[in-house]
N, C-alpha and C. Protein backbone atom coordinates (compact mmCIF):
# COMPACT_ATOMS: atom_id res chain seq x y z
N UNK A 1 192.27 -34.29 95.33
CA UNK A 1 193.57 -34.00 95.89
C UNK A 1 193.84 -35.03 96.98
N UNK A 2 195.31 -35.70 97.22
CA UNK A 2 195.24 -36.69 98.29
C UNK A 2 196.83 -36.14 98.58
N UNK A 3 196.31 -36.20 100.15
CA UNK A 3 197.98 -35.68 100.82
C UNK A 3 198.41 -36.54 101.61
N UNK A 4 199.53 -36.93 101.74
CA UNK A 4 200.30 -38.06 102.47
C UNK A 4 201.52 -37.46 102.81
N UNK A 5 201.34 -37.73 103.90
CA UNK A 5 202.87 -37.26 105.14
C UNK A 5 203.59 -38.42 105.42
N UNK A 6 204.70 -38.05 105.80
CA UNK A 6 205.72 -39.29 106.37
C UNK A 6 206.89 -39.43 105.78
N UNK A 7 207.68 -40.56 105.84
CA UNK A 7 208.89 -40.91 105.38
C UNK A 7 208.62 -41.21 104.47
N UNK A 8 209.91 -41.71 103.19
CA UNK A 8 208.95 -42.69 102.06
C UNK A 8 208.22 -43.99 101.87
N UNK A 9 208.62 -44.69 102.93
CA UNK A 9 208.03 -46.07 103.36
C UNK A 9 206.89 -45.36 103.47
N UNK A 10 205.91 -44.28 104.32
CA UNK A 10 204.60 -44.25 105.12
C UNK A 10 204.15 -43.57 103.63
N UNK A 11 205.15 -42.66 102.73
CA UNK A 11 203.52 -42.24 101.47
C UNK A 11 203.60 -43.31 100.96
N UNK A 12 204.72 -44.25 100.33
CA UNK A 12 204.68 -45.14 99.58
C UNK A 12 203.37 -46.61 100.02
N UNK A 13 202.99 -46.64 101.11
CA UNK A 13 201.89 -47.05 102.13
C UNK A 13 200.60 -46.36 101.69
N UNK A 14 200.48 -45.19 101.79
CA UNK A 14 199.42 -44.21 101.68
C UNK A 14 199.68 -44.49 100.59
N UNK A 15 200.01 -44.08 99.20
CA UNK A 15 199.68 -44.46 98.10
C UNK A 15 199.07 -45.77 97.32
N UNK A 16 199.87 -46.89 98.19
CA UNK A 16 199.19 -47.99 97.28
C UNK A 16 197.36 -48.35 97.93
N UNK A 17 196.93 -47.40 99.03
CA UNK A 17 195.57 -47.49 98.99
C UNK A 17 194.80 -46.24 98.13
N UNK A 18 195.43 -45.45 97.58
CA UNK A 18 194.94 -44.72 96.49
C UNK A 18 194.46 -45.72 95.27
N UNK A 19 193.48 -45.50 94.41
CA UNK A 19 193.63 -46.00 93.00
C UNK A 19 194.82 -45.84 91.82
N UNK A 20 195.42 -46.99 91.36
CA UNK A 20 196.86 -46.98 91.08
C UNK A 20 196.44 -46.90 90.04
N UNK A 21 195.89 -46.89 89.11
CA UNK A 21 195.61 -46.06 87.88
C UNK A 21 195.52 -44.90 87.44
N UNK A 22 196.26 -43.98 86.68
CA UNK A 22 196.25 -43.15 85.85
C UNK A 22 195.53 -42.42 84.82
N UNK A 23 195.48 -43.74 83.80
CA UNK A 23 194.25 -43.03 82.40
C UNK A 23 192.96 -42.49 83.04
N UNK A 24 192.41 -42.62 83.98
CA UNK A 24 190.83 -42.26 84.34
C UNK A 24 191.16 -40.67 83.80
N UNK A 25 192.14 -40.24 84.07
CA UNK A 25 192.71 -38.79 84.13
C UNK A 25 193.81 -38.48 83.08
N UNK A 26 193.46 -37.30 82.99
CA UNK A 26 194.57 -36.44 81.60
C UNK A 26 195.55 -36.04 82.34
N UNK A 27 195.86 -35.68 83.72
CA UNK A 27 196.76 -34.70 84.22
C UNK A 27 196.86 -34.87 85.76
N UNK A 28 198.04 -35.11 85.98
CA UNK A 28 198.22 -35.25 87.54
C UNK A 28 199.51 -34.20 87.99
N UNK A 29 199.53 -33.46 89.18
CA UNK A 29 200.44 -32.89 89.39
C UNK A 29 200.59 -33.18 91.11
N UNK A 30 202.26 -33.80 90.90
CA UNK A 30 202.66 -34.37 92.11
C UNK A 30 203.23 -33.29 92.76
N UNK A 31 203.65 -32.54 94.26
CA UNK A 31 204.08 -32.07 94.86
C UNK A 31 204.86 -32.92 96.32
N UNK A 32 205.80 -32.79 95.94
CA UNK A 32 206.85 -33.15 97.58
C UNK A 32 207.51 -31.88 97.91
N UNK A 33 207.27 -31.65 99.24
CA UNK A 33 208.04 -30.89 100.31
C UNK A 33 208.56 -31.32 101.59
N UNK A 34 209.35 -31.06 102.13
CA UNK A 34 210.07 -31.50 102.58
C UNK A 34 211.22 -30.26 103.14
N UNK A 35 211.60 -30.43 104.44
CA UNK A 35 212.98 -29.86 104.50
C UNK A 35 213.92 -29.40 103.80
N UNK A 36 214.43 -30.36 103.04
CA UNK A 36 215.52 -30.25 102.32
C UNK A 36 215.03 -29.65 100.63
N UNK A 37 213.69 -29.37 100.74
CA UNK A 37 213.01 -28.50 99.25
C UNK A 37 211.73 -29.05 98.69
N UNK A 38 211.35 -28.34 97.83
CA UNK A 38 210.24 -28.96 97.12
C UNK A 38 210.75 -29.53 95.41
N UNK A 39 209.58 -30.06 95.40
CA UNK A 39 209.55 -30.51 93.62
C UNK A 39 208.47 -30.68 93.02
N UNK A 40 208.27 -30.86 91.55
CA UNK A 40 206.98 -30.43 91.08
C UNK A 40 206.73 -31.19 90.18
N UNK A 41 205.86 -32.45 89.68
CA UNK A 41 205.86 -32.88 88.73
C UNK A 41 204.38 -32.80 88.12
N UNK A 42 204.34 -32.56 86.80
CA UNK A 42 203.40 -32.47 86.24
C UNK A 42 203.42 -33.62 84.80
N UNK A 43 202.39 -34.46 85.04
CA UNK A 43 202.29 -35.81 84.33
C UNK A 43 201.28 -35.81 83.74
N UNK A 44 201.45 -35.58 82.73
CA UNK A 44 200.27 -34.96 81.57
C UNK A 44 199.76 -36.22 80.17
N UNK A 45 198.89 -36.70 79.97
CA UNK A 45 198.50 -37.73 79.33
C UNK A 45 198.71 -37.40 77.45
N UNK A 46 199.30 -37.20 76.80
CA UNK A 46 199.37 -36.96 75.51
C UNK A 46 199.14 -37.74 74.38
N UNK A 47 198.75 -37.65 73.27
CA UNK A 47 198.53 -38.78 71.79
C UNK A 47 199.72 -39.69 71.82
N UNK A 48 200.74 -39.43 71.93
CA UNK A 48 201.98 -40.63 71.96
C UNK A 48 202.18 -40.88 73.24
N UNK A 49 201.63 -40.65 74.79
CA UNK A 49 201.86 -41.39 76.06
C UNK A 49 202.04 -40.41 77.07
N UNK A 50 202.30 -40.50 78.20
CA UNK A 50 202.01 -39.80 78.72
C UNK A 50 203.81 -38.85 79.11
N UNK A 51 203.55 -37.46 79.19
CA UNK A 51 204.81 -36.52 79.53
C UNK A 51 204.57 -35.81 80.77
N UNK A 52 205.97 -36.13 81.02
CA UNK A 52 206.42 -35.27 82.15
C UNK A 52 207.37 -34.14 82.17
N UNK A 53 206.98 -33.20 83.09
CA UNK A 53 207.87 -31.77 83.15
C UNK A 53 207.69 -31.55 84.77
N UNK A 54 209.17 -30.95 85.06
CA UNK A 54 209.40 -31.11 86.59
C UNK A 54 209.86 -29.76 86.74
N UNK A 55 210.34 -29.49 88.07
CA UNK A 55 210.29 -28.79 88.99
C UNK A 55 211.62 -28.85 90.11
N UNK A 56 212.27 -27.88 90.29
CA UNK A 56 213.04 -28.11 91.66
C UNK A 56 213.28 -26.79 92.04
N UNK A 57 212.88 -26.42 93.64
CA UNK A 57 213.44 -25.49 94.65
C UNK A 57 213.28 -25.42 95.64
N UNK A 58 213.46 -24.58 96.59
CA UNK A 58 213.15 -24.23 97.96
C UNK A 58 211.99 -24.55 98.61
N UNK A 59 211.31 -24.38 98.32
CA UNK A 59 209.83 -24.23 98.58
C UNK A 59 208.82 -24.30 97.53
N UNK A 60 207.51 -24.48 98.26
CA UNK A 60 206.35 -23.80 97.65
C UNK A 60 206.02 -22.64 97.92
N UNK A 61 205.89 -22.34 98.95
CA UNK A 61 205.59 -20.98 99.46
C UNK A 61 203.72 -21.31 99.79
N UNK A 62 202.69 -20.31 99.04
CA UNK A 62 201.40 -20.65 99.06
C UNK A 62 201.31 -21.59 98.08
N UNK A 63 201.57 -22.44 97.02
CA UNK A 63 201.23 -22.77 95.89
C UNK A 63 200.04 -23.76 96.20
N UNK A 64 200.40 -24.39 97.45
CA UNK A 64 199.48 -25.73 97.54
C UNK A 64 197.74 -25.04 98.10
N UNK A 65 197.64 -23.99 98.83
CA UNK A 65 196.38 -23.27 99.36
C UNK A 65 196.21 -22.44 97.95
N UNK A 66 196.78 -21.89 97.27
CA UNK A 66 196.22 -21.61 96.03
C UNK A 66 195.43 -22.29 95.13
N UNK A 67 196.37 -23.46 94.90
CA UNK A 67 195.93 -24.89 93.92
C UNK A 67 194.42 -24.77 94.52
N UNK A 68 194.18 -24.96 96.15
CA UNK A 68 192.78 -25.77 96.41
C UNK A 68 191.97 -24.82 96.36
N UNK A 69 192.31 -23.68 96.42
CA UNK A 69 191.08 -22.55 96.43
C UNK A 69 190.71 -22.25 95.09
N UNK A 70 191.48 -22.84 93.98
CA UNK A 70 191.31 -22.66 92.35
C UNK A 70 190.33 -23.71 92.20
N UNK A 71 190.52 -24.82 92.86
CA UNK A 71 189.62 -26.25 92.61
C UNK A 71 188.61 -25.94 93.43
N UNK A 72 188.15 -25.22 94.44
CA UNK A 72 187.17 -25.05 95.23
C UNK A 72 186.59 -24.05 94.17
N UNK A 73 186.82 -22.64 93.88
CA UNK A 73 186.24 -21.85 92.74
C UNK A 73 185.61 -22.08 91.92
N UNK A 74 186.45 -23.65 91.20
CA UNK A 74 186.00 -24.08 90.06
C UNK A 74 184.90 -25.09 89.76
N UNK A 75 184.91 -25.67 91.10
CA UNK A 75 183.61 -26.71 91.92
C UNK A 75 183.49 -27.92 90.73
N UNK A 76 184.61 -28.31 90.23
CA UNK A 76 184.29 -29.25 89.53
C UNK A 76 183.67 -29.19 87.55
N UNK A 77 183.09 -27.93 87.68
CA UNK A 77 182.55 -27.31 86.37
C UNK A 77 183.13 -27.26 85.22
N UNK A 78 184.68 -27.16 85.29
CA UNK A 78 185.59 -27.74 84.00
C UNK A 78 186.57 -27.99 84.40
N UNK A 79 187.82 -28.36 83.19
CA UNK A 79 189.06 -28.82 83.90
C UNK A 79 189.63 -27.78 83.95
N UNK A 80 190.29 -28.08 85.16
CA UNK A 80 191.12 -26.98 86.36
C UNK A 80 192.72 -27.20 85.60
N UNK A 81 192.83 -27.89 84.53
CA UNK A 81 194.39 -28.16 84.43
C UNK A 81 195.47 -27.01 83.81
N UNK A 82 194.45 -26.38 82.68
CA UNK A 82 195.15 -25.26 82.12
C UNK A 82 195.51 -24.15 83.09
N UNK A 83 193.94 -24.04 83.73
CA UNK A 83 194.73 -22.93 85.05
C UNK A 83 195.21 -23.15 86.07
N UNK A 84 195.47 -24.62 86.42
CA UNK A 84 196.20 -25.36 87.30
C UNK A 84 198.33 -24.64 86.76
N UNK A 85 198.06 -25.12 85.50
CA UNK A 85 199.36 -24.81 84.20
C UNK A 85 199.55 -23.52 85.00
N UNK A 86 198.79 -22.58 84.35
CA UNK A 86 199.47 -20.82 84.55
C UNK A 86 199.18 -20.63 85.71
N UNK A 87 198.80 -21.35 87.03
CA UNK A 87 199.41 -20.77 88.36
C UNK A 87 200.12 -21.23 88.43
N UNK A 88 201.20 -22.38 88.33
CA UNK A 88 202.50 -22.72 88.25
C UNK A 88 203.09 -21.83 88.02
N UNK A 89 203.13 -21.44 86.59
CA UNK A 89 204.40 -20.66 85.98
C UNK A 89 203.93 -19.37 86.48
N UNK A 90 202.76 -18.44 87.20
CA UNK A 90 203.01 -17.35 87.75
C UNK A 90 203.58 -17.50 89.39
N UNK A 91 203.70 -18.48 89.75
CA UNK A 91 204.13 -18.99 91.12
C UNK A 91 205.55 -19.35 91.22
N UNK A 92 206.05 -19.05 89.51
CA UNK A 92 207.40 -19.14 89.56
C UNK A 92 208.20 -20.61 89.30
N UNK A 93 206.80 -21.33 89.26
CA UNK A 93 207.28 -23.10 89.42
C UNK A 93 207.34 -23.20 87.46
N UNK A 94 208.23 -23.10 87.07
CA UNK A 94 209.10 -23.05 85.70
C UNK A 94 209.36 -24.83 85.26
N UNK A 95 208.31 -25.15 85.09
CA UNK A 95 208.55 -26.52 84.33
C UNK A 95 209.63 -27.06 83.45
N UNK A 96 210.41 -27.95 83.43
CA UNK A 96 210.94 -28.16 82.28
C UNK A 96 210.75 -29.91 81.96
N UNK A 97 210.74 -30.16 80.74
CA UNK A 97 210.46 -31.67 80.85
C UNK A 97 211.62 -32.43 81.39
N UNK A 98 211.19 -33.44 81.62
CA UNK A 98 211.88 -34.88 82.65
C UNK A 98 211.69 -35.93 81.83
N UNK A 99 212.80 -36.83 81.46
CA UNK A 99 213.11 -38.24 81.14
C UNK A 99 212.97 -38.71 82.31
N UNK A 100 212.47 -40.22 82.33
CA UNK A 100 212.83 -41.15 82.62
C UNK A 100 211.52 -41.51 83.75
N UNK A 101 210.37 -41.25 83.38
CA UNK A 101 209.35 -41.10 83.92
C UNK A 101 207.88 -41.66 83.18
N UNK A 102 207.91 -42.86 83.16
CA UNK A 102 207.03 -43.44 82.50
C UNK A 102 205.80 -44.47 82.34
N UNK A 103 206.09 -44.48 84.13
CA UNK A 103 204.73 -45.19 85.03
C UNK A 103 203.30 -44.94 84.76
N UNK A 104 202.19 -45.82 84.36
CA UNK A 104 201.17 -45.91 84.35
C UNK A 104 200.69 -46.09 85.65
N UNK A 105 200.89 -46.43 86.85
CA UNK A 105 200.54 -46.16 88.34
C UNK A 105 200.93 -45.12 88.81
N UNK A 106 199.71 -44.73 89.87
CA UNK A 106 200.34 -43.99 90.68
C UNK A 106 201.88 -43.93 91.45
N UNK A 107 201.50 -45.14 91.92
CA UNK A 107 202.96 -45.98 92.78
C UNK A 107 203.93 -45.74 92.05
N UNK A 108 203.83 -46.06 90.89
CA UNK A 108 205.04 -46.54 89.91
C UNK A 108 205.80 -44.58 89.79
N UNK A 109 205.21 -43.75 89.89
CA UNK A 109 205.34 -42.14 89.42
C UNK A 109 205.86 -42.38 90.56
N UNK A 110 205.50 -42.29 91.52
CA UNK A 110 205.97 -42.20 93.01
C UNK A 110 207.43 -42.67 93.63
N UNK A 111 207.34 -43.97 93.02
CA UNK A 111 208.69 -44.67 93.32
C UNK A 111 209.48 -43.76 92.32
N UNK A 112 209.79 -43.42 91.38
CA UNK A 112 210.68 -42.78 90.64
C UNK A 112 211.02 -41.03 90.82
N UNK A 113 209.69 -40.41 91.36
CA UNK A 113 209.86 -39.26 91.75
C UNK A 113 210.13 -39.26 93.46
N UNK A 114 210.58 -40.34 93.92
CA UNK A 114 210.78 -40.27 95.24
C UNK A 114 212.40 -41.30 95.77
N UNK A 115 212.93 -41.40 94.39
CA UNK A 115 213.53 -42.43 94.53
C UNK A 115 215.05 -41.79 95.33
N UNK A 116 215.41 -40.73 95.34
CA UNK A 116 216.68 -40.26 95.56
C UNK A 116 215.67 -39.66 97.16
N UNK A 117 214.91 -40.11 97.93
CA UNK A 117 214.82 -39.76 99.05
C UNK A 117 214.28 -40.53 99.98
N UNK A 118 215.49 -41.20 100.75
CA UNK A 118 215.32 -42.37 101.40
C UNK A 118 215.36 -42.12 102.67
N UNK A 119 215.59 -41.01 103.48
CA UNK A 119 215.44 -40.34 104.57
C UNK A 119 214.56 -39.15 104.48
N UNK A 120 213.70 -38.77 105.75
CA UNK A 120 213.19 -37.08 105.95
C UNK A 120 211.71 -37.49 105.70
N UNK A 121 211.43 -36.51 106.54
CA UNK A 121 209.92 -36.51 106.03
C UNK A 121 209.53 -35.65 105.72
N UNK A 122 208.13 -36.07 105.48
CA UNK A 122 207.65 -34.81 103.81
C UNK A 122 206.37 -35.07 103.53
N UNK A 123 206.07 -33.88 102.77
CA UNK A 123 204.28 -34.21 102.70
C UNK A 123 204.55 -34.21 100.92
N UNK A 124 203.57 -35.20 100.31
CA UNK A 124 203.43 -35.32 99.37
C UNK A 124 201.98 -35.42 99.01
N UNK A 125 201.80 -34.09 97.68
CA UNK A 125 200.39 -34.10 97.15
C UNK A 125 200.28 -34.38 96.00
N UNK A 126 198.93 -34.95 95.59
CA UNK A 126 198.69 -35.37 94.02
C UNK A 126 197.46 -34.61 93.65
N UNK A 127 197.41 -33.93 92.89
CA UNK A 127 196.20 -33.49 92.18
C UNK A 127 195.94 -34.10 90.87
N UNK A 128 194.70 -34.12 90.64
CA UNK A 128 194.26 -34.73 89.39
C UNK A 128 192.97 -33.98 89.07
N UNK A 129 193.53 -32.80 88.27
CA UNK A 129 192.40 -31.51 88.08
C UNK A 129 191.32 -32.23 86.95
N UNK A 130 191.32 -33.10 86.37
CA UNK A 130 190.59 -33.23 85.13
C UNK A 130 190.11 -34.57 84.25
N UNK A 131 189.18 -34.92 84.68
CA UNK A 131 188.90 -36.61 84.65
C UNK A 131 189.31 -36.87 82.62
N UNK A 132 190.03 -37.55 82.50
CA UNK A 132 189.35 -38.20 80.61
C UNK A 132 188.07 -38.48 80.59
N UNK A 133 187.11 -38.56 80.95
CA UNK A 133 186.00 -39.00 80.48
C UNK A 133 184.88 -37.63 80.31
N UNK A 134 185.27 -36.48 81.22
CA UNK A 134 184.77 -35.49 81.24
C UNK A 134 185.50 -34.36 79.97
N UNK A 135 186.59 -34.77 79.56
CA UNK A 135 187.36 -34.10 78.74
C UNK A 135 186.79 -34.74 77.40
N UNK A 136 187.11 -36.14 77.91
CA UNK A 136 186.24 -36.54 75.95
C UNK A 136 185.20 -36.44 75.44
N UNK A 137 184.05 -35.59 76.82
CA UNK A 137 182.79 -35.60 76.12
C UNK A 137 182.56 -34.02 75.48
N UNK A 138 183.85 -33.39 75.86
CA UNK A 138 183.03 -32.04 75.65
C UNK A 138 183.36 -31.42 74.44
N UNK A 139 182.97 -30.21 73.90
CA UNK A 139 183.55 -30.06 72.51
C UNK A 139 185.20 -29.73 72.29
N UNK A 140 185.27 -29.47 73.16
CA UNK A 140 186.89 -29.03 73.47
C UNK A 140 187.67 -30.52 72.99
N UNK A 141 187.74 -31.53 73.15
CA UNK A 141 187.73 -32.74 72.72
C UNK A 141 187.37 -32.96 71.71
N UNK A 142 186.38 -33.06 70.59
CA UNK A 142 186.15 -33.34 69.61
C UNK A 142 186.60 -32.40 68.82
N UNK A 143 187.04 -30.98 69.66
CA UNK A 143 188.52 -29.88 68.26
C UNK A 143 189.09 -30.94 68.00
N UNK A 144 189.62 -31.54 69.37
CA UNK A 144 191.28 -31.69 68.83
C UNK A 144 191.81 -32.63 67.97
């Protein structure tokens, strides 16, 4: 999980010292809050590329101390993404897919899910419940 506060200049800063790669991972779910609301993106790695499904409201409420106490529970032992999935949608955060979202960087997700907010500050989180390399070894992977 990596959290970055600030304007968008200071995450867009904080992000490019993150690793700007993607594939290591099946599933990333971005969170911005902010004053003026939250949003939710979930960037999911698929056989034809990678999809996105978003998010917009008021708040989070608990969602983000939930998320970490699910990943603390889960200590790493499998991927956290499916039940990462259904605490969303019992948290009320109602996905629907998003065009126009098609960055292989971190940065690159960032600039586009941050692009209509050029004032305010805001904390922005990334989770990445579930490595590819831990997903392709297990049998759950060789179902599919």
């Amino acid at each position: 999980m990596h959290v970055m506060y600030g304007q968008k200049a200071d995450v867009m800063r904080a992000a490019n010292r993150l690793p700007a790669e993607l594939d290591s991972f099946r599933m990333h779910l971005f969170l911005v809050e902010s004053g003026s609301g939250a949003e939710a993106l979930l960037y999911e790695k698929k056989d034809a590329g990678w999809e996105a499904q978003s998010w917009k409201g008021a708040g989070l409420k608990e969602l983000r101390s939930k998320l970490d106490a699910m990943v603390l529970r889960t200590r790493g032992s499998s991927c956290a993404g499916d039940e990462m999935k259904a605490m969303l949608t019992a948290e009320g955060v109602d996905l629907k897919p998003r065009q126009g979202v098609t960055a292989a960087t971190l940065t690159g997700v960032l600039e586009t899910l941050l692009a209509d907010r050029s004032t305010g500050y805001m904390r922005v989180t990334v989770l990445d419940p579930c490595e590819r390399a831990v997903i392709e070894g297990t049998a759950l992977a060789q179902a599919r």
